[in-house]
C-alpha atoms as a PDB file:
ATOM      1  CA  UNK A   1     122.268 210.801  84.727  1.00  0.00           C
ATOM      2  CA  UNK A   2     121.403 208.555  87.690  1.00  0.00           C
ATOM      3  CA  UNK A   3     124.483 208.134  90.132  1.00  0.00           C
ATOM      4  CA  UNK A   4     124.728 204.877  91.573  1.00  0.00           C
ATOM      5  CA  UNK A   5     124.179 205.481  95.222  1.00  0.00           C
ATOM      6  CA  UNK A   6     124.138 202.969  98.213  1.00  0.00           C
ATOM      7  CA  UNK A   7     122.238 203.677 101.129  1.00  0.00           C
ATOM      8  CA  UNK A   8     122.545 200.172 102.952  1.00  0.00           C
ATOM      9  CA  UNK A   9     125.293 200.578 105.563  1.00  0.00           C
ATOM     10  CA  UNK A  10     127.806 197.666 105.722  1.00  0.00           C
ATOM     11  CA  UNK A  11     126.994 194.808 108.271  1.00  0.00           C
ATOM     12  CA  UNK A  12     130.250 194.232 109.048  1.00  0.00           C
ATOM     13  CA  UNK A  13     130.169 195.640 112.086  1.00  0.00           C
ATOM     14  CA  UNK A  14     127.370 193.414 113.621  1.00  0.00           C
ATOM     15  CA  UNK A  15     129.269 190.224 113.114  1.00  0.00           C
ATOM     16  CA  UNK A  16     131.805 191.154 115.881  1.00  0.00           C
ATOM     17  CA  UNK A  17     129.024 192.229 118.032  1.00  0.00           C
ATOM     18  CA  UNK A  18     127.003 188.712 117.256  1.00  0.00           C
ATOM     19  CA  UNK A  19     130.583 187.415 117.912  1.00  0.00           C
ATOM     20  CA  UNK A  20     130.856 188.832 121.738  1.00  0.00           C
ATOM     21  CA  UNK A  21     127.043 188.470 122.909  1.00  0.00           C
ATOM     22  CA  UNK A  22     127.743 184.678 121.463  1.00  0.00           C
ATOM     23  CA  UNK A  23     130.817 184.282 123.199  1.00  0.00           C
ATOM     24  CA  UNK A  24     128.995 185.867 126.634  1.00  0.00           C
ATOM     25  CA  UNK A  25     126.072 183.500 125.927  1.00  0.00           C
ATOM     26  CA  UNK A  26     128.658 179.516 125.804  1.00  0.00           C
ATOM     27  CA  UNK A  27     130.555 181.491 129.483  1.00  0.00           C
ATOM     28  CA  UNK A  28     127.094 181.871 131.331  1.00  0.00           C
ATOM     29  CA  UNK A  29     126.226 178.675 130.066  1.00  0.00           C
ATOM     30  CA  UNK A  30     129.093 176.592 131.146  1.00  0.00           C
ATOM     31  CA  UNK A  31     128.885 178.956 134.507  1.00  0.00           C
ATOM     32  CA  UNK A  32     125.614 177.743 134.734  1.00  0.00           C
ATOM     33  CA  UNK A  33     126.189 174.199 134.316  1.00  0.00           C
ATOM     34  CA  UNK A  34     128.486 173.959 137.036  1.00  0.00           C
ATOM     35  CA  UNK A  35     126.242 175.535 139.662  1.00  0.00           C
ATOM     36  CA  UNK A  36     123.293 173.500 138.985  1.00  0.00           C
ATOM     37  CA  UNK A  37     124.532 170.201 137.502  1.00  0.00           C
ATOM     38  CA  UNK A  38     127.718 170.111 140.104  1.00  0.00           C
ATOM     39  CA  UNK A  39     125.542 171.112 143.392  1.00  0.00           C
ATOM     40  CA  UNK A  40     127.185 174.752 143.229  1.00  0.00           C
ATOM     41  CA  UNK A  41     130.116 175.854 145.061  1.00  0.00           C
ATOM     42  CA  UNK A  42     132.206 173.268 147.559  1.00  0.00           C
ATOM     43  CA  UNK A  43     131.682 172.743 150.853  1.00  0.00           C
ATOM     44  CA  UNK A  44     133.903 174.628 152.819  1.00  0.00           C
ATOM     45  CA  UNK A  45     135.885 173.460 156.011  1.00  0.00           C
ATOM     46  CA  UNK A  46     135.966 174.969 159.014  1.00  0.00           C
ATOM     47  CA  UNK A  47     139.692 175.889 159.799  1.00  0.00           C
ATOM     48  CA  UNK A  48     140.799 177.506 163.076  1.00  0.00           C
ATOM     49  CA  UNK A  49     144.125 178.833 163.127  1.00  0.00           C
ATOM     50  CA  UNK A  50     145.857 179.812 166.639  1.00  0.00           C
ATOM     51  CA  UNK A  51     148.760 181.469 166.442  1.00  0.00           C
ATOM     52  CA  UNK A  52     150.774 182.272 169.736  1.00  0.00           C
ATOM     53  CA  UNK A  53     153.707 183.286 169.148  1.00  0.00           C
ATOM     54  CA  UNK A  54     156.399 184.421 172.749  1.00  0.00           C
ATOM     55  CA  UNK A  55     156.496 188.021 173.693  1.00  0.00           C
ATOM     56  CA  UNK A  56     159.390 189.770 172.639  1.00  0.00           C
ATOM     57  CA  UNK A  57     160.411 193.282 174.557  1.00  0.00           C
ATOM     58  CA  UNK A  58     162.052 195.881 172.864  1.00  0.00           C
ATOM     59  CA  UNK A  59     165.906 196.788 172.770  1.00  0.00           C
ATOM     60  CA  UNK A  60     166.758 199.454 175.685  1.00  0.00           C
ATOM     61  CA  UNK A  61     167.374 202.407 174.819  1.00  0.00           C
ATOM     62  CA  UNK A  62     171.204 203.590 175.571  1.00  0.00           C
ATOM     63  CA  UNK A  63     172.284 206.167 177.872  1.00  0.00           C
ATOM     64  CA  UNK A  64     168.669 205.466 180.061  1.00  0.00           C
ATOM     65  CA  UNK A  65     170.365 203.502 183.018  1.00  0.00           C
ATOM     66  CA  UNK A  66     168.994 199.756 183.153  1.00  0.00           C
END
């Protein structure tokens, strides 16, 4: 009697892994489009920001005279 035995693992698996590296493959591609198609990132401003704000002095302390 000759048992009918499968040795082929299922494939299954390697779908969803197709699936992902696919998936990784279209975001680096659109990535890639808009870094050499668009000229990369924008052009950035210079912005100086000067804050001053007044000087304020702590409450006295009570029982210290002044």
């Amino acid at each position: 009697m000759a048992d009918n035995i499968n040795n082929n693992p299922s494939s299954g698996g390697n779908t969803g892994l197709a699936f992902i590296v696919g998936a990784v493959v279209v975001v680096l591609a659109v990535i890639a489009y808009f870094v050499f198609v668009r000229g990369g990132a924008p052009e950035t401003k210079k912005v100086e920001v000067d804050v001053k704000l007044p000087e304020v002095s702590a409450p006295q302390v009570p029982g210290t005279g002044n």
